[in-house]
PDB file of N, CA and C in Angstrom:
ATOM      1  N   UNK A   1     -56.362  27.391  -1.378  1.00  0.00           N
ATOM      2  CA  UNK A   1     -54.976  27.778  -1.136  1.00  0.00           C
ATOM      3  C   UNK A   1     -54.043  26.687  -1.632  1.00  0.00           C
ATOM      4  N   UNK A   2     -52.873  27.235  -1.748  1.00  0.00           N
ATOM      5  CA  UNK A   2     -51.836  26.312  -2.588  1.00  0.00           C
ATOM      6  C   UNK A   2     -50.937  25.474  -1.110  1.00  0.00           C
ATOM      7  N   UNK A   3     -50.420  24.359  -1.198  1.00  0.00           N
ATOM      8  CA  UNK A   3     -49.808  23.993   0.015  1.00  0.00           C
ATOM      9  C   UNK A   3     -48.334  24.603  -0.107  1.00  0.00           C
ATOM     10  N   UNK A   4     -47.952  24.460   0.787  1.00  0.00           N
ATOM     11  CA  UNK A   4     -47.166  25.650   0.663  1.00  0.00           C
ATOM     12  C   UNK A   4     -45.785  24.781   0.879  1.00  0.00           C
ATOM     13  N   UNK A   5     -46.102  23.094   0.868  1.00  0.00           N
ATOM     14  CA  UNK A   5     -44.723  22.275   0.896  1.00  0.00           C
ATOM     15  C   UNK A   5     -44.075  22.576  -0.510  1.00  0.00           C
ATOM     16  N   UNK A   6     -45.456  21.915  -1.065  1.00  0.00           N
ATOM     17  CA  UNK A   6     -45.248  21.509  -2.457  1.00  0.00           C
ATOM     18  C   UNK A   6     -45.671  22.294  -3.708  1.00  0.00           C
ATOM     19  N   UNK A   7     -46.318  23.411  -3.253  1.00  0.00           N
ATOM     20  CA  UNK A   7     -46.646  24.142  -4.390  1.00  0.00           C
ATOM     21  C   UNK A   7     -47.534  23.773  -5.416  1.00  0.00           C
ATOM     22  N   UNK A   8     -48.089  22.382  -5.384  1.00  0.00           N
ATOM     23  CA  UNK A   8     -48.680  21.784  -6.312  1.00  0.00           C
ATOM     24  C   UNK A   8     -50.356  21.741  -5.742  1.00  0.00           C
ATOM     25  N   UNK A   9     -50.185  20.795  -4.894  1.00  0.00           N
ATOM     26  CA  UNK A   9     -51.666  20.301  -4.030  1.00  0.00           C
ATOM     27  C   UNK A   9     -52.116  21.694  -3.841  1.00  0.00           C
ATOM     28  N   UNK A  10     -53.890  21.046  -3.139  1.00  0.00           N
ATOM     29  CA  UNK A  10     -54.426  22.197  -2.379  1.00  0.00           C
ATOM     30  C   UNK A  10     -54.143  21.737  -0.477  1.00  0.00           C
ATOM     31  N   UNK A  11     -53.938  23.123  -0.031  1.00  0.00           N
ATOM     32  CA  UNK A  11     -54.071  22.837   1.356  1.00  0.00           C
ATOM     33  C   UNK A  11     -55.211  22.542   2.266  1.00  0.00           C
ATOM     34  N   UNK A  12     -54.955  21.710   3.261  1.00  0.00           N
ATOM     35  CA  UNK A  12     -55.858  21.340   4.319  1.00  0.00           C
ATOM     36  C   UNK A  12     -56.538  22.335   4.946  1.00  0.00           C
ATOM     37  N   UNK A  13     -57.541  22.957   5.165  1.00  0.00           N
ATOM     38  CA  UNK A  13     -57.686  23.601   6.255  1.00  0.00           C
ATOM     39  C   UNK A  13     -58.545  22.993   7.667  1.00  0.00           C
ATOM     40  N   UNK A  14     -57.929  22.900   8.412  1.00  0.00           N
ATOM     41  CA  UNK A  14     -58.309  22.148   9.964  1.00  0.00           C
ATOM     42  C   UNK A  14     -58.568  23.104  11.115  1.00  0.00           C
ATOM     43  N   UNK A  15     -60.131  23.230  11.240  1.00  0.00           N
ATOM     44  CA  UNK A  15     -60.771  23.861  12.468  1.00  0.00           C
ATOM     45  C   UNK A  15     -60.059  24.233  13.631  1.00  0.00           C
ATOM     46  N   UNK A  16     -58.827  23.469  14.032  1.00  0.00           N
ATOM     47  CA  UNK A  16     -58.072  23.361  15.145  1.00  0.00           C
ATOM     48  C   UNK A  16     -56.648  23.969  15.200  1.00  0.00           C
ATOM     49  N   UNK A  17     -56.227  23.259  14.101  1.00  0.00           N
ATOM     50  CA  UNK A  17     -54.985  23.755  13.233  1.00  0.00           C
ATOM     51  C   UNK A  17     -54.101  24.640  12.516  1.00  0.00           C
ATOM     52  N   UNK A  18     -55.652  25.350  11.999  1.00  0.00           N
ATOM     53  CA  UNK A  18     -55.301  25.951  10.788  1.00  0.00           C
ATOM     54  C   UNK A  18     -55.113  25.092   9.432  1.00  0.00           C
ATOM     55  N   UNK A  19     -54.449  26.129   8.539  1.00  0.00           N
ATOM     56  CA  UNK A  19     -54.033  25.603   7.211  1.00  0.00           C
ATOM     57  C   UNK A  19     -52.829  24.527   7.455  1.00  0.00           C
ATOM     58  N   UNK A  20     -52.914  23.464   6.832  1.00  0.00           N
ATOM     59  CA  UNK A  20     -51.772  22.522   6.410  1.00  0.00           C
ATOM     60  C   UNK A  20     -51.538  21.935   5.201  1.00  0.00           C
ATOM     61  N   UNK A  21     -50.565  21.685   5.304  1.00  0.00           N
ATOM     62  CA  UNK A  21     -49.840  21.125   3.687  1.00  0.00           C
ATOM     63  C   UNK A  21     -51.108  19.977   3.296  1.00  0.00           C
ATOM     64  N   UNK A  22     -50.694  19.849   1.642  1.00  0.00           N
ATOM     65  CA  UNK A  22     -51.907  18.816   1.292  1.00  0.00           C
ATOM     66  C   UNK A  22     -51.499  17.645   2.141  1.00  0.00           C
ATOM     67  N   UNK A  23     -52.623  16.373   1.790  1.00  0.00           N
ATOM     68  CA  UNK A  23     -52.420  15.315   1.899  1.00  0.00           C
ATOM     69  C   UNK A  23     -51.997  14.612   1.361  1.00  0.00           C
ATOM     70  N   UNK A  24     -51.487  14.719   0.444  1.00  0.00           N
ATOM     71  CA  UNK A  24     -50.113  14.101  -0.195  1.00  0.00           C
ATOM     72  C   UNK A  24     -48.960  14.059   0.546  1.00  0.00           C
ATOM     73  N   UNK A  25     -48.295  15.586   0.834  1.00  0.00           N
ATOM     74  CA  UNK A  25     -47.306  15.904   1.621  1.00  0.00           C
ATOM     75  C   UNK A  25     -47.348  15.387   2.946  1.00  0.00           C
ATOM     76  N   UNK A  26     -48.652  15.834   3.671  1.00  0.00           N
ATOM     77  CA  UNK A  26     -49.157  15.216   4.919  1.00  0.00           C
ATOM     78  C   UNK A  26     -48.449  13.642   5.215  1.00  0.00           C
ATOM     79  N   UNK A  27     -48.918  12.746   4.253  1.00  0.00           N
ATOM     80  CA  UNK A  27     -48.660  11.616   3.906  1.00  0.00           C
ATOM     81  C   UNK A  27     -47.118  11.189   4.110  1.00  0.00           C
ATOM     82  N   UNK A  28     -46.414  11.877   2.727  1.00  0.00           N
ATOM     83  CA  UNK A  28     -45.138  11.682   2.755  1.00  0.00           C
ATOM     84  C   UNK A  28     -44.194  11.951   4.258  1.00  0.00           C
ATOM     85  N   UNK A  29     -44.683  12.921   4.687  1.00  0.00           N
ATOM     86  CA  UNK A  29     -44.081  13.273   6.045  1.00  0.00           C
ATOM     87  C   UNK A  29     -44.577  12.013   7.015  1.00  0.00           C
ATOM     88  N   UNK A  30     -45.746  11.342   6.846  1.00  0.00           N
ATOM     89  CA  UNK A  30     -45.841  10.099   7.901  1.00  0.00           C
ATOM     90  C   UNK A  30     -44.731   9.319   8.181  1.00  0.00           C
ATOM     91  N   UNK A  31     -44.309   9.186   6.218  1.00  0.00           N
ATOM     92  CA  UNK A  31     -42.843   8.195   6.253  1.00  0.00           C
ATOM     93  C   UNK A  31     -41.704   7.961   6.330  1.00  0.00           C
ATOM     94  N   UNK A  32     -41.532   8.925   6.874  1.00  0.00           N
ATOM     95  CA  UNK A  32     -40.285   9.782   7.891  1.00  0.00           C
ATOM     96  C   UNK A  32     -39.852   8.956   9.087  1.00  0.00           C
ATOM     97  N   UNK A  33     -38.729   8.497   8.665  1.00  0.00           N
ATOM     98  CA  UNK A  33     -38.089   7.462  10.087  1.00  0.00           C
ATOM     99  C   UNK A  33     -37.479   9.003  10.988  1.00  0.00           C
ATOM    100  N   UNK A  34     -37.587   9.094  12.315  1.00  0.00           N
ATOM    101  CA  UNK A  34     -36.799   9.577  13.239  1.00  0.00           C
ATOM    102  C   UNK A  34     -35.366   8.618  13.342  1.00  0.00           C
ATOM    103  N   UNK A  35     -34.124   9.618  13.546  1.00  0.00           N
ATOM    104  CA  UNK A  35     -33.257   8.691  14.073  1.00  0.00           C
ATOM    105  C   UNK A  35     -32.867   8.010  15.493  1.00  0.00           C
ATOM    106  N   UNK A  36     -32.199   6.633  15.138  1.00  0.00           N
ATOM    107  CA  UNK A  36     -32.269   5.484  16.014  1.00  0.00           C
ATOM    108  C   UNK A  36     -31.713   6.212  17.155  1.00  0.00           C
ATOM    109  N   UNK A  37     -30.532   7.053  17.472  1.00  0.00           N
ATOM    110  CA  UNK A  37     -30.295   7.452  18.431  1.00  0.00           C
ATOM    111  C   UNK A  37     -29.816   9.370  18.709  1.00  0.00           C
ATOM    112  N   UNK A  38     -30.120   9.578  19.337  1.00  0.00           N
ATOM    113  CA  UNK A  38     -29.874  11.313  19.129  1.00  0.00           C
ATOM    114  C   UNK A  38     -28.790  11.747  18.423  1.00  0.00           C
ATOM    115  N   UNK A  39     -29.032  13.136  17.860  1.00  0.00           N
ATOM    116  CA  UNK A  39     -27.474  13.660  16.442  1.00  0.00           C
ATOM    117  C   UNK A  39     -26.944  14.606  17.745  1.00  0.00           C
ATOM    118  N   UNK A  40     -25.705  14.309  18.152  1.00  0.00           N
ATOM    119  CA  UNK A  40     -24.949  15.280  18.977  1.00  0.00           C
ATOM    120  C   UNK A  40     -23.922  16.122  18.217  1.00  0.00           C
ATOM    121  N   UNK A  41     -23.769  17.336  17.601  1.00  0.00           N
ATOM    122  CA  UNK A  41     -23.146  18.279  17.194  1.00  0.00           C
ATOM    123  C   UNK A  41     -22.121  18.458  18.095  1.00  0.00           C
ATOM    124  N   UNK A  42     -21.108  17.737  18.750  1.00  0.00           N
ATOM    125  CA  UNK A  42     -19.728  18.205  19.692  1.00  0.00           C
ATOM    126  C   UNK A  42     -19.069  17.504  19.410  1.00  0.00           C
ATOM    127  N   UNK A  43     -17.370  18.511  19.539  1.00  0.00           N
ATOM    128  CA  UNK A  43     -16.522  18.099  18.927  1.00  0.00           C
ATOM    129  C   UNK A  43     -15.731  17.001  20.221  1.00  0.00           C
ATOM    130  N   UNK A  44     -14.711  16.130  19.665  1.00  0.00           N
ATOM    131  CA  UNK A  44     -14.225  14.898  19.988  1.00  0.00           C
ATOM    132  C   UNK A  44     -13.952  14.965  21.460  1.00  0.00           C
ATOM    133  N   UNK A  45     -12.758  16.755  21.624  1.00  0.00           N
ATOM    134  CA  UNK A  45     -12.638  17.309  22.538  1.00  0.00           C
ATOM    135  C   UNK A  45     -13.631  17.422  23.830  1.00  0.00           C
ATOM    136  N   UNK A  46     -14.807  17.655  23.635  1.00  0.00           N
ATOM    137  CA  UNK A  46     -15.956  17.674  24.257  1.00  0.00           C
ATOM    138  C   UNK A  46     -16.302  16.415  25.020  1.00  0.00           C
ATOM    139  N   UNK A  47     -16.184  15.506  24.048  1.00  0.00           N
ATOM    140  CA  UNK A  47     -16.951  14.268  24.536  1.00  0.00           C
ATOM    141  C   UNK A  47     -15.522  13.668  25.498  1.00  0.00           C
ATOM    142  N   UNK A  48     -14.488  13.999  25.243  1.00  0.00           N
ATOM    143  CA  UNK A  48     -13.373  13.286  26.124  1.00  0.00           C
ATOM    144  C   UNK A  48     -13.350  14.372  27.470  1.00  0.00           C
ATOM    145  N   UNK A  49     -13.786  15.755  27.474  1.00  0.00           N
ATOM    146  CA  UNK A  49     -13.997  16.113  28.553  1.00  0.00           C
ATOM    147  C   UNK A  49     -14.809  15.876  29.664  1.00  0.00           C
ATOM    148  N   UNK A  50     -16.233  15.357  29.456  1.00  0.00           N
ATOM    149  CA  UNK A  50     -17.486  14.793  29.842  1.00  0.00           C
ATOM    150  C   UNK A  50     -16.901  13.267  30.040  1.00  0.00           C
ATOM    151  N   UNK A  51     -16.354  12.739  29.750  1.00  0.00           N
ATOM    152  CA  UNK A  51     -15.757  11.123  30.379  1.00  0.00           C
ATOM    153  C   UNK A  51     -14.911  11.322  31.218  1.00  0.00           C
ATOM    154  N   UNK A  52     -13.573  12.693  31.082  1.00  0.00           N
ATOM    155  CA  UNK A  52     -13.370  12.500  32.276  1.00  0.00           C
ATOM    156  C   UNK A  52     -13.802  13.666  33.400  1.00  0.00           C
ATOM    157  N   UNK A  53     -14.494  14.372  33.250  1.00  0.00           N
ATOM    158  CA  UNK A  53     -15.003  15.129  34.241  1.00  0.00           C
ATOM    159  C   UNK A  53     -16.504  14.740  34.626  1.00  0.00           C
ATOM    160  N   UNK A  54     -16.618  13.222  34.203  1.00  0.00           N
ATOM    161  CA  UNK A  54     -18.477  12.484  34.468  1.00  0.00           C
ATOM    162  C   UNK A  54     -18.718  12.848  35.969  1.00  0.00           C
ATOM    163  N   UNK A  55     -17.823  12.353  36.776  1.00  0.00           N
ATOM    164  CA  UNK A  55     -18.371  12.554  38.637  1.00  0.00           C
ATOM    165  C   UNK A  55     -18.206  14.117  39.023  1.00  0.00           C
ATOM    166  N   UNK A  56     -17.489  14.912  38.003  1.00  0.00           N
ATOM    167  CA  UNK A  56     -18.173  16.201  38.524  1.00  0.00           C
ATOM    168  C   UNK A  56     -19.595  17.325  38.525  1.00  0.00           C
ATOM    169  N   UNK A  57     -19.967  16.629  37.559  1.00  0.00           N
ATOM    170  CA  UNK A  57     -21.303  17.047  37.462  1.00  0.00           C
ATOM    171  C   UNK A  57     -22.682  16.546  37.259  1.00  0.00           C
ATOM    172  N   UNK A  58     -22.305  15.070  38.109  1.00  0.00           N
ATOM    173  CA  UNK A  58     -23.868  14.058  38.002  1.00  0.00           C
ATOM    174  C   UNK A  58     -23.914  14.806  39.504  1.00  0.00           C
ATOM    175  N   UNK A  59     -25.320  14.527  39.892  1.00  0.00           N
ATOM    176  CA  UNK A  59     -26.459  15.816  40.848  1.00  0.00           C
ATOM    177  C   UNK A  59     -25.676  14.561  41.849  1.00  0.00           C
ATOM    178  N   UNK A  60     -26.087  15.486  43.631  1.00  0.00           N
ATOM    179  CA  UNK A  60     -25.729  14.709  45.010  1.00  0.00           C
ATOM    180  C   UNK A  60     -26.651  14.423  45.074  1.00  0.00           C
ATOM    181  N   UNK A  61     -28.253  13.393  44.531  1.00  0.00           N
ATOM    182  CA  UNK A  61     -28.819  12.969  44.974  1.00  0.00           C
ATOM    183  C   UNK A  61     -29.699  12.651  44.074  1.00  0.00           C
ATOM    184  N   UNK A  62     -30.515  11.230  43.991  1.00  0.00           N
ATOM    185  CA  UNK A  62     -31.500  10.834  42.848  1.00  0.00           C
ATOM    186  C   UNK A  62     -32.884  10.760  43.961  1.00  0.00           C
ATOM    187  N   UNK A  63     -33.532  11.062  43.438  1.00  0.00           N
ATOM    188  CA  UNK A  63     -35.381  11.282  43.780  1.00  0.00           C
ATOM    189  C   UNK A  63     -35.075  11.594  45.678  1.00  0.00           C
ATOM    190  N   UNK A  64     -34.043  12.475  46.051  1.00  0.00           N
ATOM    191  CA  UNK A  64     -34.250  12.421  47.704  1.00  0.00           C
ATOM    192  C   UNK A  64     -33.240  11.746  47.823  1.00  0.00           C
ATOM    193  N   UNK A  65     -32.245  10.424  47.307  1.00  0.00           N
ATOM    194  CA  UNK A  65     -31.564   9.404  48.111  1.00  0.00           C
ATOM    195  C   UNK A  65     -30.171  10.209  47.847  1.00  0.00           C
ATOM    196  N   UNK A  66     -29.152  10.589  48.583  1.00  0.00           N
ATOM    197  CA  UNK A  66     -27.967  10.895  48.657  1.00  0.00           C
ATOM    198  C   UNK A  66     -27.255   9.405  48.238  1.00  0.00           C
ATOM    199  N   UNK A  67     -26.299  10.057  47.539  1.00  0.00           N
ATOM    200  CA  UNK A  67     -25.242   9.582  46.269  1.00  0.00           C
ATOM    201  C   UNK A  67     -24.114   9.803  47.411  1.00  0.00           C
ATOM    202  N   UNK A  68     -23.437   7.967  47.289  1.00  0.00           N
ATOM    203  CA  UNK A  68     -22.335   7.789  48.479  1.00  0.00           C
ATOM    204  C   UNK A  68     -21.266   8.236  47.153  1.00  0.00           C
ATOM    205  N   UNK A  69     -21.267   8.224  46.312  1.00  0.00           N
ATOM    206  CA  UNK A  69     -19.872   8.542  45.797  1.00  0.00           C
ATOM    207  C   UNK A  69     -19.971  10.484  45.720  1.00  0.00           C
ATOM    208  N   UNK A  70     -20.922  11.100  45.451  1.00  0.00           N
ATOM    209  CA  UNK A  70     -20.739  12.539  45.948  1.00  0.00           C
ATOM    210  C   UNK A  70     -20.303  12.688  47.314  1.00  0.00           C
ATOM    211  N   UNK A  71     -20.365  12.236  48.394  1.00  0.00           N
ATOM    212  CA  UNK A  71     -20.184  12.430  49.481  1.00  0.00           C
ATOM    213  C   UNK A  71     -18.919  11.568  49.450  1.00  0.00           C
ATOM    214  N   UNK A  72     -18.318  10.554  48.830  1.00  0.00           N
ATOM    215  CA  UNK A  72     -16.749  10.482  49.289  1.00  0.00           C
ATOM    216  C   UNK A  72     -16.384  11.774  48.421  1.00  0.00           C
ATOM    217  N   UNK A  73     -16.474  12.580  47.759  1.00  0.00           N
ATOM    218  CA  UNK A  73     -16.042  13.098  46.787  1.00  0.00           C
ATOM    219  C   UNK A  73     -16.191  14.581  47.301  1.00  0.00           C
ATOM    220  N   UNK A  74     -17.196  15.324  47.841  1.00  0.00           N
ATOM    221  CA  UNK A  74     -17.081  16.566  48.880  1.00  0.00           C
ATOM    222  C   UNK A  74     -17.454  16.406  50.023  1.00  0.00           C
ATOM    223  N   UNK A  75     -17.443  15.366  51.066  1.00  0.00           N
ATOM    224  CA  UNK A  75     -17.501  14.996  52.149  1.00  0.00           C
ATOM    225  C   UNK A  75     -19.240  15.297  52.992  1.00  0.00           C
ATOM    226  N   UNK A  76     -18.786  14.753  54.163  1.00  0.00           N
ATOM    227  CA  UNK A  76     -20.156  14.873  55.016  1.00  0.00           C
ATOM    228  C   UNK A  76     -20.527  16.485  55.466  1.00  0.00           C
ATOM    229  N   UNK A  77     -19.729  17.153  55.233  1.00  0.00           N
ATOM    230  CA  UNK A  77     -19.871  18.388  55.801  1.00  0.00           C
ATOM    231  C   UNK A  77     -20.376  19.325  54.845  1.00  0.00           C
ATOM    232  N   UNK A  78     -19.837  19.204  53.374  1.00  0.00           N
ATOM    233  CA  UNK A  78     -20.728  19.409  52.526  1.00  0.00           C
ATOM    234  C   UNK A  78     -22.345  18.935  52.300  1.00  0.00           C
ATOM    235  N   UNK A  79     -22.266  17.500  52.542  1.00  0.00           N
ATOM    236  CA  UNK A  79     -23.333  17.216  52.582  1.00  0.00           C
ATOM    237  C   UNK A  79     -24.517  17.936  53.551  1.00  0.00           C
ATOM    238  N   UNK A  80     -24.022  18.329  55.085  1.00  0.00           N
ATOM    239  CA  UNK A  80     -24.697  18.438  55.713  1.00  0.00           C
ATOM    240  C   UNK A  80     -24.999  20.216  55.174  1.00  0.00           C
ATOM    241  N   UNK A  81     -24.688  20.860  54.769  1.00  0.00           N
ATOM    242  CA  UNK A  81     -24.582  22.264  54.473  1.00  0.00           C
ATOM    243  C   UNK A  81     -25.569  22.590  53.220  1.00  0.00           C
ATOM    244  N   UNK A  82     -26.047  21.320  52.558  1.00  0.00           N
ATOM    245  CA  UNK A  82     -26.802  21.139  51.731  1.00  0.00           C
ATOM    246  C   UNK A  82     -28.648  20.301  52.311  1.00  0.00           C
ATOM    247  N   UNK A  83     -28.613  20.177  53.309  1.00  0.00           N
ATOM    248  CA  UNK A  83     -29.530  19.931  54.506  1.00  0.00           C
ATOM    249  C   UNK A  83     -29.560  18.389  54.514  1.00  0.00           C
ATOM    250  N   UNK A  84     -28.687  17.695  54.421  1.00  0.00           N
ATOM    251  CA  UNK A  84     -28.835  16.172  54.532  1.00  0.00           C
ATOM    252  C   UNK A  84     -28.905  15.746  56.022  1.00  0.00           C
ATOM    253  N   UNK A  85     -29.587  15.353  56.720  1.00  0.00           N
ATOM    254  CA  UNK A  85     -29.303  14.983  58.193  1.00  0.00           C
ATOM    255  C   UNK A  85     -28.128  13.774  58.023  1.00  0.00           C
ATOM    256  N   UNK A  86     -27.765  13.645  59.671  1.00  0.00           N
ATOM    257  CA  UNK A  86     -26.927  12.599  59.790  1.00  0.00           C
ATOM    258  C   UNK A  86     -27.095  11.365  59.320  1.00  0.00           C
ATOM    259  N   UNK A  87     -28.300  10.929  59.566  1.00  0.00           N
ATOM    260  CA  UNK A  87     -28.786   9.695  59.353  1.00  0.00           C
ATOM    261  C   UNK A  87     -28.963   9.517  57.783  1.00  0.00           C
ATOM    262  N   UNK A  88     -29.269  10.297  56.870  1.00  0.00           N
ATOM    263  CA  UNK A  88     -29.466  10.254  55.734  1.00  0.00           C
ATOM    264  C   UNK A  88     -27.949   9.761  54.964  1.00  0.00           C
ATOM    265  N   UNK A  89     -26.822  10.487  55.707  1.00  0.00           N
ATOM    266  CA  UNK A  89     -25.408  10.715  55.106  1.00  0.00           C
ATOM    267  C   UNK A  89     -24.980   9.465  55.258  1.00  0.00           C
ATOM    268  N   UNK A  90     -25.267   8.069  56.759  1.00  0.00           N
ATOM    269  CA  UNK A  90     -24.823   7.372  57.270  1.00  0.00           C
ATOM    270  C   UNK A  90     -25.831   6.133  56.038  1.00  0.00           C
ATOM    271  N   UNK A  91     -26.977   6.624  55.303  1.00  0.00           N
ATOM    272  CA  UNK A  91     -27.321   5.459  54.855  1.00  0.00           C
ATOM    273  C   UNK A  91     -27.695   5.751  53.413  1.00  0.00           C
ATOM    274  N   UNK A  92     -26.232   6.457  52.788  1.00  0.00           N
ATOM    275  CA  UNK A  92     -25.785   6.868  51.413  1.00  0.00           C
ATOM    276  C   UNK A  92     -25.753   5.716  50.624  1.00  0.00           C
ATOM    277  N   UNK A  93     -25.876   5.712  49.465  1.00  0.00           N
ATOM    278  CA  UNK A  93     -25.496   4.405  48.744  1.00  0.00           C
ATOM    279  C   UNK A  93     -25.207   4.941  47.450  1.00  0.00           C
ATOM    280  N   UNK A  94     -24.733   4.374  46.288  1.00  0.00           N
ATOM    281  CA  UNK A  94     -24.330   4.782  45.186  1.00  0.00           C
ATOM    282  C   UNK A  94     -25.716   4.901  44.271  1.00  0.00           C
ATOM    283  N   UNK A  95     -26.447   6.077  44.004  1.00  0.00           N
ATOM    284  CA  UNK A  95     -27.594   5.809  43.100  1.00  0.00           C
ATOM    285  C   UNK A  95     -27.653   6.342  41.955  1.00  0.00           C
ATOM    286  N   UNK A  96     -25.987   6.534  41.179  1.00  0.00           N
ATOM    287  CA  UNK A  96     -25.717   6.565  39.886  1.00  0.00           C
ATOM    288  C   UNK A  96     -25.303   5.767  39.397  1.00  0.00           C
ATOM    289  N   UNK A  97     -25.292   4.246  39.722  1.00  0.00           N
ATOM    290  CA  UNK A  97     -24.806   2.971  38.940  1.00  0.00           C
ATOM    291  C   UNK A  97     -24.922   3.284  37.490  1.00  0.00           C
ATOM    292  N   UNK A  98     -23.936   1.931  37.047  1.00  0.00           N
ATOM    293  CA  UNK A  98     -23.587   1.879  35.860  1.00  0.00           C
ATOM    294  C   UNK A  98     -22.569   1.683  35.661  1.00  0.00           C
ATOM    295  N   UNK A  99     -22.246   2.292  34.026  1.00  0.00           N
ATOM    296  CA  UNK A  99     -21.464   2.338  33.510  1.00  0.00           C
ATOM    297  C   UNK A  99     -20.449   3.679  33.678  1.00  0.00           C
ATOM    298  N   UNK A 100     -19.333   4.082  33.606  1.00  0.00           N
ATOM    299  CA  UNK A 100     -18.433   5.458  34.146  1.00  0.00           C
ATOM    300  C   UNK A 100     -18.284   5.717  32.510  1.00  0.00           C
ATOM    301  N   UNK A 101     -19.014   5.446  31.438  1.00  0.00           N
ATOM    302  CA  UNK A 101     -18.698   6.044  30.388  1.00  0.00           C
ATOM    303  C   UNK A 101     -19.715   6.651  29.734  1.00  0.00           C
ATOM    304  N   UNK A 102     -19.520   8.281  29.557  1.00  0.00           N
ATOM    305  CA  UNK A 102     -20.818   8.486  29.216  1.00  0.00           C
ATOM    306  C   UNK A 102     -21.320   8.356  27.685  1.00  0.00           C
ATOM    307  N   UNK A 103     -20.161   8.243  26.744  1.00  0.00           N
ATOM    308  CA  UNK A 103     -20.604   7.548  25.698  1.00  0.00           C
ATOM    309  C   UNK A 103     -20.933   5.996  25.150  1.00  0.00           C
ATOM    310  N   UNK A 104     -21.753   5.270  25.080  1.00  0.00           N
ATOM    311  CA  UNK A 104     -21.593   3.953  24.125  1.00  0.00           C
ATOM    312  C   UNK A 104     -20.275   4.027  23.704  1.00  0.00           C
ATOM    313  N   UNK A 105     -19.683   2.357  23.934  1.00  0.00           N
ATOM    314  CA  UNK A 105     -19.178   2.133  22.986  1.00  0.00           C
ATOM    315  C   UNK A 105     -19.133   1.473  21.358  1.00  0.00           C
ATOM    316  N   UNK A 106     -18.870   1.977  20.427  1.00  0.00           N
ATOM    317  CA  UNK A 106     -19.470   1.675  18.920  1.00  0.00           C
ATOM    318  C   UNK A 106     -18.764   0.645  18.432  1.00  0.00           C
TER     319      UNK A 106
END
């Protein structure tokens, strides 16, 4: 069979796999850098909405621990309506540290 990158080579065929491009192509595709940091397709608009609407939609809680800035932000009564006991609400702490920007700055 012909590979079907390149039209030239013959193709691989792999017990597991199936057919694949030659090993030439195979090859060339090894030397393929991925990029350094993810390609985000959104417009400017977007990204200035998400900076300032960041504390509305990070989660009320990381692995179980309630997030003291969600709870200044819809209170204990919310919290509790979401099954947090008292004691849990009373020993909140901030467990979205960081930075408040959700882009790098370049």
């Amino acid at each position: 069979m012909i590979c079907s990158k390149c039209h030239i080579g013959k193709s691989v065929i792999h017990p597991q796999f199936g057919i694949l491009p030659c090993t030439s192509c195979q090859k060339a595709q090894g030397r393929l850098r991925s990029p350094k940091s993810p390609v985000e397709f959104t417009s400017e608009s977007i990204k200035e909405q998400r900076k300032a609407y960041r504390k509305d939609f990070l989660p009320m809680h990381n692995r179980g621990e309630l997030d003291k800035g969600w709870v200044d932000r819809f209170g204990t009564k919310k919290a509790k309506e979401h099954g947090f006991s008292d004691r849990e609400i009373k020993k909140a702490k901030y467990v979205w540290s960081g930075s408040d920007e959700y882009y790098k700055s370049e």
